[in-house]
C-alpha atoms as a PDB file:
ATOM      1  CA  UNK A   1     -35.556 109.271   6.199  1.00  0.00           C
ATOM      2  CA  UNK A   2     -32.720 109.380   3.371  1.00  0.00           C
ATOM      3  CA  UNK A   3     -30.038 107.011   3.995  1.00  0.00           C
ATOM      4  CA  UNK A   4     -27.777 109.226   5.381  1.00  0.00           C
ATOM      5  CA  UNK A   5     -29.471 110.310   8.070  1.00  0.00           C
ATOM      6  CA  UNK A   6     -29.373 107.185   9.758  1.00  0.00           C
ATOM      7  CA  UNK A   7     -25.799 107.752  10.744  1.00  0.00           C
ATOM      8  CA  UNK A   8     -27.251 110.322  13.191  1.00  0.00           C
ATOM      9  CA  UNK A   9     -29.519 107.870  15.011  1.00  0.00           C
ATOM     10  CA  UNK A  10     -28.276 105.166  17.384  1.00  0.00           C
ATOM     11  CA  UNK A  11     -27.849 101.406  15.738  1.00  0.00           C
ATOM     12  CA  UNK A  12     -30.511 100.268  18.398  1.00  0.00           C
ATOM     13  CA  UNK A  13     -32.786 103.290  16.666  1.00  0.00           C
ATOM     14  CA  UNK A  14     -32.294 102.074  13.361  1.00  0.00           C
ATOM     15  CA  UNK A  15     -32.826  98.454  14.299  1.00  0.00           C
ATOM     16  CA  UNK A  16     -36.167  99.620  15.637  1.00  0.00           C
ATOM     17  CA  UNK A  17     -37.261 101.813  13.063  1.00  0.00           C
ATOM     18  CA  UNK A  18     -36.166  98.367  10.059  1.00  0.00           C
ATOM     19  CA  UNK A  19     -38.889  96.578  12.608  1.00  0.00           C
ATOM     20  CA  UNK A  20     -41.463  98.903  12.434  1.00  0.00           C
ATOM     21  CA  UNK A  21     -41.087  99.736   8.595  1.00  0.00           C
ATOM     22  CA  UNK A  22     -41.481  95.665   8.051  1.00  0.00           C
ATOM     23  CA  UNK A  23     -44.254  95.127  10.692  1.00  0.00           C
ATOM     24  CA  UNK A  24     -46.132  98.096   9.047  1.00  0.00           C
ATOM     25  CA  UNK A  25     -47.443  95.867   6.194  1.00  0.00           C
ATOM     26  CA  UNK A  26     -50.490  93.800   6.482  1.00  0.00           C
ATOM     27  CA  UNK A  27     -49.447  91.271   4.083  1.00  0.00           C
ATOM     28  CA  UNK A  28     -46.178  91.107   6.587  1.00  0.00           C
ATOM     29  CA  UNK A  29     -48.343  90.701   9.541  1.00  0.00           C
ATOM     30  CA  UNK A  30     -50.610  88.048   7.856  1.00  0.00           C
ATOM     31  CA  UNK A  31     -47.045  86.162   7.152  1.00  0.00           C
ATOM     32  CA  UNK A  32     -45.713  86.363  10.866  1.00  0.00           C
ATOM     33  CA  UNK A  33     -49.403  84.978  12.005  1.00  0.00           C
ATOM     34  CA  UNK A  34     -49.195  82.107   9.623  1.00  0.00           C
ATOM     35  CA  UNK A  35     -45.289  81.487  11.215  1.00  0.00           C
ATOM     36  CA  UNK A  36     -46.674  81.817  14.736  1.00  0.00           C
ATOM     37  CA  UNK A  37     -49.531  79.082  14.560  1.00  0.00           C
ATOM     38  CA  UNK A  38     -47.222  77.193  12.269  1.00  0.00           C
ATOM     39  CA  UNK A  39     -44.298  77.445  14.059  1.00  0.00           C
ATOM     40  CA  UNK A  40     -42.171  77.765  11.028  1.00  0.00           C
ATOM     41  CA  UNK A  41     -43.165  76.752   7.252  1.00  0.00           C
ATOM     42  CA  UNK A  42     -42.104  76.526   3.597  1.00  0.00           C
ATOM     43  CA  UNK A  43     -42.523  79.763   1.534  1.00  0.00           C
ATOM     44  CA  UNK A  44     -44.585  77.378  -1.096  1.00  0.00           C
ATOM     45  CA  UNK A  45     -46.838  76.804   2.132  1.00  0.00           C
ATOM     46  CA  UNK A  46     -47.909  80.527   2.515  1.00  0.00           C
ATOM     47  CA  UNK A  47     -49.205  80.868  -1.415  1.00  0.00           C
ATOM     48  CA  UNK A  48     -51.709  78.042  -0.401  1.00  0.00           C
ATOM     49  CA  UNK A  49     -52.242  80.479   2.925  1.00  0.00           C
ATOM     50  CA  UNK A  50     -52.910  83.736   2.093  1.00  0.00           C
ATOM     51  CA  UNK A  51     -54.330  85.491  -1.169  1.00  0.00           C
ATOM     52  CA  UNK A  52     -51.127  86.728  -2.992  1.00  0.00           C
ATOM     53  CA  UNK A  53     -48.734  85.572  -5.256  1.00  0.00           C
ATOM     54  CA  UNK A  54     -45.662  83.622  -4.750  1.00  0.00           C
ATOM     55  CA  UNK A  55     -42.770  85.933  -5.904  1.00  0.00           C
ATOM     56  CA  UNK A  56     -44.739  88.765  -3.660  1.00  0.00           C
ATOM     57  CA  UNK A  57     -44.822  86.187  -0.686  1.00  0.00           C
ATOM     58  CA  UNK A  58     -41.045  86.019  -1.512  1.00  0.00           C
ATOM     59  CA  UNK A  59     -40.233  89.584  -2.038  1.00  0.00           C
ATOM     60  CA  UNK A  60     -42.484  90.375   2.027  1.00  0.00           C
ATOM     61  CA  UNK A  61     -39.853  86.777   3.501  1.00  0.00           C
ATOM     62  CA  UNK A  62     -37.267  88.956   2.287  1.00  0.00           C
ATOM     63  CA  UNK A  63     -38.288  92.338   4.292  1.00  0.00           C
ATOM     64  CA  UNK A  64     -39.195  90.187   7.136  1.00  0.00           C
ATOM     65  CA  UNK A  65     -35.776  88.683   7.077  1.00  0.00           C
ATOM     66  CA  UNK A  66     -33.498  91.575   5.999  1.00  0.00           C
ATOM     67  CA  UNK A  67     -35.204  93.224   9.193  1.00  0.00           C
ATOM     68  CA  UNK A  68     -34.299  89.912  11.185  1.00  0.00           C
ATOM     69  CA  UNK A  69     -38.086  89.109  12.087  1.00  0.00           C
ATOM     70  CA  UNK A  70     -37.381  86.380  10.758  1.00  0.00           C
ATOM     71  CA  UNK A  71     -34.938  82.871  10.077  1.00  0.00           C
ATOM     72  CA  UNK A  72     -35.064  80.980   6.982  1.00  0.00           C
ATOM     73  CA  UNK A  73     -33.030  77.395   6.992  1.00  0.00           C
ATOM     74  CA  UNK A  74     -32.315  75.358   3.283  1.00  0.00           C
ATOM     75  CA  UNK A  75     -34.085  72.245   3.441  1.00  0.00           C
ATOM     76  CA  UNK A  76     -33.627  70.804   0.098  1.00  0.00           C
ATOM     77  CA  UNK A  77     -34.615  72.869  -2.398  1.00  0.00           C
ATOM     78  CA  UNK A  78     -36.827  74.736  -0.406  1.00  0.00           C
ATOM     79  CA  UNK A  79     -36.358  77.345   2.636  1.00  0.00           C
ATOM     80  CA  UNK A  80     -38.039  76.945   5.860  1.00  0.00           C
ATOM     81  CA  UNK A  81     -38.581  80.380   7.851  1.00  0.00           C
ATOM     82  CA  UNK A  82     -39.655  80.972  11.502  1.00  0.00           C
ATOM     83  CA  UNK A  83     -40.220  83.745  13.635  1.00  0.00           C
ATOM     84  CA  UNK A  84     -36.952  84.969  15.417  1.00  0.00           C
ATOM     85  CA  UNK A  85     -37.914  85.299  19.197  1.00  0.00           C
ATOM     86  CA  UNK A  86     -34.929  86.936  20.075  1.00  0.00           C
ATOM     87  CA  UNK A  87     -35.579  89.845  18.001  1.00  0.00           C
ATOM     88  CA  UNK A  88     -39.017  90.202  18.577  1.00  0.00           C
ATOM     89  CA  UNK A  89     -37.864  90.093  22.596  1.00  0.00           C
ATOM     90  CA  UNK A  90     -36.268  93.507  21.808  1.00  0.00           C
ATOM     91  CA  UNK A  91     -38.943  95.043  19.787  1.00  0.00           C
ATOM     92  CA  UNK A  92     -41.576  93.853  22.713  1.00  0.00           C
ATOM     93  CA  UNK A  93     -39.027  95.505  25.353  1.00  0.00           C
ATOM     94  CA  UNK A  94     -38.757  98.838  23.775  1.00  0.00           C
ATOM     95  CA  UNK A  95     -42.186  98.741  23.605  1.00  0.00           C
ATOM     96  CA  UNK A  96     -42.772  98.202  27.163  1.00  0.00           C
ATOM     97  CA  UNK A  97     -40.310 100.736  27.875  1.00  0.00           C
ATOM     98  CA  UNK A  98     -42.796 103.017  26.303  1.00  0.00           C
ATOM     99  CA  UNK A  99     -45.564 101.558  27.238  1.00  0.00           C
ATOM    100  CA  UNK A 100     -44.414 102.370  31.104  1.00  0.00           C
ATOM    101  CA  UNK A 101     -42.805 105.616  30.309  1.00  0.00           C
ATOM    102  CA  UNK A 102     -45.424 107.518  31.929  1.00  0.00           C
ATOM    103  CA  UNK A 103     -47.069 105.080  34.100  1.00  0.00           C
ATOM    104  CA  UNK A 104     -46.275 107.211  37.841  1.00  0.00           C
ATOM    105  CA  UNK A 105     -47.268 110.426  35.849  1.00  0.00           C
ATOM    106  CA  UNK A 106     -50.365 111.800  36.263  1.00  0.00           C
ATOM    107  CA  UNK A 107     -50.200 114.837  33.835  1.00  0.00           C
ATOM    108  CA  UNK A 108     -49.778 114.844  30.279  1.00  0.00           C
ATOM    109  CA  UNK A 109     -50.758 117.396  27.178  1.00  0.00           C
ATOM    110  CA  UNK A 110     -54.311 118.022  27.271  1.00  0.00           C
END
């Protein structure tokens, strides 16, 4: 979807679709398990974690963020990043709109 387009979709669409688009990386997904066990972490703490290099750890914080998954706070010279709950409490209710769309129907396409 060009950029355009998005004017034609709702800002709650296109906040969806920028959390899907970063969630649909497993590299991304690897980074938000490390931040849930951890509870937050330094990005020189994920090149010790998982099996890729540090600017591409960078350049996946920076989807992450940009689609406000997650937080990152300066401490020192470093930045500490977490998981942002109160997005993720959106994503998880759209999905459970979804998820209970059809729940009292019985009939659906073959």
């Amino acid at each position: 979807m060009g950029i355009t387009k998005a004017a034609y979709f709702t800002d709650a669409q296109n906040e969806l679709a920028d959390i899907a688009k970063a969630l649909g990386n497993p590299a991304r997904i690897a980074i938000l398990d490390h931040l849930a066990k951890v509870n937050s972490c330094i990005c020189g703490e994920l090149v010790t974690e998982l099996p890729l290099a540090q600017a591409t750890i960078s350049q996946h914080l920076k989807e992450l963020k940009n689609a406000k998954l997650i937080k990152g706070n300066i401490d020192g010279n470093a930045v500490c990043y977490c998981i942002n709950h109160e997005v993720f409490n959106k994503f998880k209710a759209y999905l459970n709109i979804l998820s209970n769309a059809n729940d009292n129907s019985t009939t659906c396409c073959p």
